[in-house]
Each structure stands twice: as structure tokens, then as C-alpha cells.
Protein backbone atom coordinates (compact mmCIF):
# COMPACT_ATOMS: atom_id res chain seq x y z
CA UNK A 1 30.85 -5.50 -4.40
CA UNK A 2 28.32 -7.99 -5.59
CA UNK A 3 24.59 -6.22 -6.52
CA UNK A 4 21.80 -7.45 -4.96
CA UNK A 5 18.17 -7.62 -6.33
CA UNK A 6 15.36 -8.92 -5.19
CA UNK A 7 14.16 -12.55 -4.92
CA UNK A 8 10.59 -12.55 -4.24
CA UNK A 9 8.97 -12.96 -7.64
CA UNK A 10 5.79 -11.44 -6.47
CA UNK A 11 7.48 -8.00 -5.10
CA UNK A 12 9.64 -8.02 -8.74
CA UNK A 13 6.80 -8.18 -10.92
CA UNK A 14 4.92 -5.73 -8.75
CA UNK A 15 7.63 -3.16 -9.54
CA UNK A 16 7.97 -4.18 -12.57
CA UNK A 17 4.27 -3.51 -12.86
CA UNK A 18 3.94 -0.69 -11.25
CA UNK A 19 6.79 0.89 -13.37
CA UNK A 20 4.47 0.21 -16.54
CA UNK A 21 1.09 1.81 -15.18
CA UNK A 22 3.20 5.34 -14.53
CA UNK A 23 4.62 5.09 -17.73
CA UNK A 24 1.44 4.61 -19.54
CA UNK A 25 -0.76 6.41 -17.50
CA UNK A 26 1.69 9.15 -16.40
CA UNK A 27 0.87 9.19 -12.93
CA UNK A 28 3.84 9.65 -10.79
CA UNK A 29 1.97 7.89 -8.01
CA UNK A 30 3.00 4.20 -8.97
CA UNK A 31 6.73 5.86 -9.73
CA UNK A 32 7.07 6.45 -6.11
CA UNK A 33 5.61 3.37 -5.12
CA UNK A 34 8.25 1.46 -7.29
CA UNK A 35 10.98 3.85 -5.55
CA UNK A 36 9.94 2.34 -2.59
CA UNK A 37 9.61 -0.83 -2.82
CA UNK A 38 13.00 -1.14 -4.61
CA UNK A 39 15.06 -0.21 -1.58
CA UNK A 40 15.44 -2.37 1.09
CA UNK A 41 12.85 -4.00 3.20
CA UNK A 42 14.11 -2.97 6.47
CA UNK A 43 13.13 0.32 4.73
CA UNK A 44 9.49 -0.73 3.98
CA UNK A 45 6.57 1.10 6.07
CA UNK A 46 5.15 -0.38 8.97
CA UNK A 47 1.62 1.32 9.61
CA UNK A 48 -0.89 0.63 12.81
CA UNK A 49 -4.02 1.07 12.35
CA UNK A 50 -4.43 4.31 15.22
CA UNK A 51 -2.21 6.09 12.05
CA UNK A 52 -4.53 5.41 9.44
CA UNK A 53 -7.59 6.40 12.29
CA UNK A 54 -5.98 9.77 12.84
CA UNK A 55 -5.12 10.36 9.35
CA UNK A 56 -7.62 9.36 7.31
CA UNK A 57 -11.59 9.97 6.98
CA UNK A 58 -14.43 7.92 6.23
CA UNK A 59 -14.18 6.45 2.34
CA UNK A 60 -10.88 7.19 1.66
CA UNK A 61 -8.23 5.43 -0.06
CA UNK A 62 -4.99 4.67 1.55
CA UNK A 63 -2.09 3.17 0.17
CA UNK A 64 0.91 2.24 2.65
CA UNK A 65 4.36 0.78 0.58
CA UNK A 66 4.47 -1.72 3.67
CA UNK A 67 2.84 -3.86 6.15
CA UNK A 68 -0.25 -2.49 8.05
CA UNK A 69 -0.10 -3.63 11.93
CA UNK A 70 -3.35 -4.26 14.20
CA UNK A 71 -2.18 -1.92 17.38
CA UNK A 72 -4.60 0.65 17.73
CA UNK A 73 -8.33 0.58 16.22
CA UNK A 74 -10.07 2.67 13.15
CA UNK A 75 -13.71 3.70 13.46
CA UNK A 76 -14.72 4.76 10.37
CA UNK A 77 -14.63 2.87 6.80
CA UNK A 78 -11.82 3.09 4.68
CA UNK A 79 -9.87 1.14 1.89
CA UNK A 80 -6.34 0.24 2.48
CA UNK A 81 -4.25 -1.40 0.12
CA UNK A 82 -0.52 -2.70 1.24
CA UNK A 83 1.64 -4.66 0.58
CA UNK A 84 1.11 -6.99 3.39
CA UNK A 85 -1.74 -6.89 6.54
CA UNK A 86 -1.12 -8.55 10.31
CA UNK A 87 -4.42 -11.00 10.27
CA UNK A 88 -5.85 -8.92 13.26
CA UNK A 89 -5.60 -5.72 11.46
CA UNK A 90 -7.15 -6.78 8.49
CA UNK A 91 -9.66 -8.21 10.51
CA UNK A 92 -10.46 -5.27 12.36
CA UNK A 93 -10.49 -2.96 9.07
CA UNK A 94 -13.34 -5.40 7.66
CA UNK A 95 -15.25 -4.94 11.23
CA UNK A 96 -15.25 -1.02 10.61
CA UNK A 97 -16.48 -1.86 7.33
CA UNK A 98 -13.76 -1.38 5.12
CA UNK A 99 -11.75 -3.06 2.51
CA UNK A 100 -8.37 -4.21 2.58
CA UNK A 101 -6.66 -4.46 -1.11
CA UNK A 102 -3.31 -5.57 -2.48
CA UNK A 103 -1.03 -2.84 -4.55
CA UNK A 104 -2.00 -4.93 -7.58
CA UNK A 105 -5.55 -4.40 -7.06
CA UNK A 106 -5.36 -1.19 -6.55
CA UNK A 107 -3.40 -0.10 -9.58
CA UNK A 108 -6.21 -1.25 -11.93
CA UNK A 109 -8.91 0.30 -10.44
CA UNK A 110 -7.47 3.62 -9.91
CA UNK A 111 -4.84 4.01 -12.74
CA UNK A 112 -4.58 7.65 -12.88
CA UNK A 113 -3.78 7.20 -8.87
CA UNK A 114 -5.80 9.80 -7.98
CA UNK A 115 -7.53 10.16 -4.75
CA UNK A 116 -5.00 7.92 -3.15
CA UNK A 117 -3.61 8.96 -0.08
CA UNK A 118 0.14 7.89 0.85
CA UNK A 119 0.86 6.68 4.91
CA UNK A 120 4.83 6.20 6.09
């Protein structure tokens, strides 16, 4: 059975990255991430943004291992850092006045991943 591994160079050095910052840092956080991200994307999150309104409070910090979708709208401010964003959904998170972040981005300004809440 031939093994397969991922192609996207971005996605492998994220992992790859994100393996390094638990290891230094010792936050398990970025572990999981990796976990992830490593399986399959059919497996990957797919978040709208009514989750992250119901879930979430003004000023946090979200974190989805996935794609955050537009259906739905947030009224409050929050950061949200994913993988990927639809271009109405990011659009609509910058209306409510908050910030939408890569994984990358995210890993260096919170190392110790604290804070950082987790939406599936």
C-alpha cells in the first residue's frame, strides 16, 4: 500500500512548524493542531460564522484547524485564525471589527497557546 503525505508545501511546513513551537514551548496546543492537520482534508473543520457567534464572546481568540464559512453573522469582535476563510466571511468578521489571522500568525504571538479557544 503506497503512503501518502502531503503535497502542499505551505500545510507541510505549517506542521512541521507547529510541531517545533510545542516542543519548545511545551504547549500541547500546537500538538493537536499538527494532529489535525496531518489527517486528511476531508477531515479538516469547516466552521460558519453563527458557530463562532454562539460560542465565542467579545475579544476572544479562536482557532479553527479548517476553513471558516460566511453562513450566519457574528456581532461582537473577535480574532479568528484558520487555516483558510470564504472571502465573505472574512469580510464580515472585519465589519464586526475583528481580525482574521493565519495559524502561522498566530503561533508567534501566542506561543504558550494560551487563551486560545478550539472550534470543530
Amino acid at each position: 500500500m503506497k503512503k501518502l503525505e502531503k503535497t502542499n508545501p505551505r500545510l507541510v511546513r505549517l506542521i512541521d512548524d507547529l510541531k517545533a513551537a510545542s516542543r519548545s514551548s511545551g504547549a500541547p496546543l500546537w500538538r493537536d493542531i499538527a494532529k489535525r492537520l496531518e489527517k486528511p482534508r476531508r477531515n479538516y473543520a469547516a466552521v460558519n460564522l453563527s458557530k463562532i457567534n454562539r460560542h465565542t464572546r467579545s475579544n476572544d481568540t479562536i482557532l479553527v484547524a479548517g476553513k471558516v464559512l460566511a453562513s450566519g453573522d457574528i456581532d461582537h469582535s473577535v480574532t479568528v485564525a484558520a487555516l483558510g476563510f470564504s472571502g465573505q466571511a472574512a469580510s464580515k468578521i472585519l465589519a464586526a471589527g475583528g481580525k482574521c489571522l493565519n495559524i502561522e500568525r498566530l503561533m508567534k504571538e501566542h506561543p504558550q497557546g494560551t487563551g486560545i479557544k478550539i472550534l470543530r
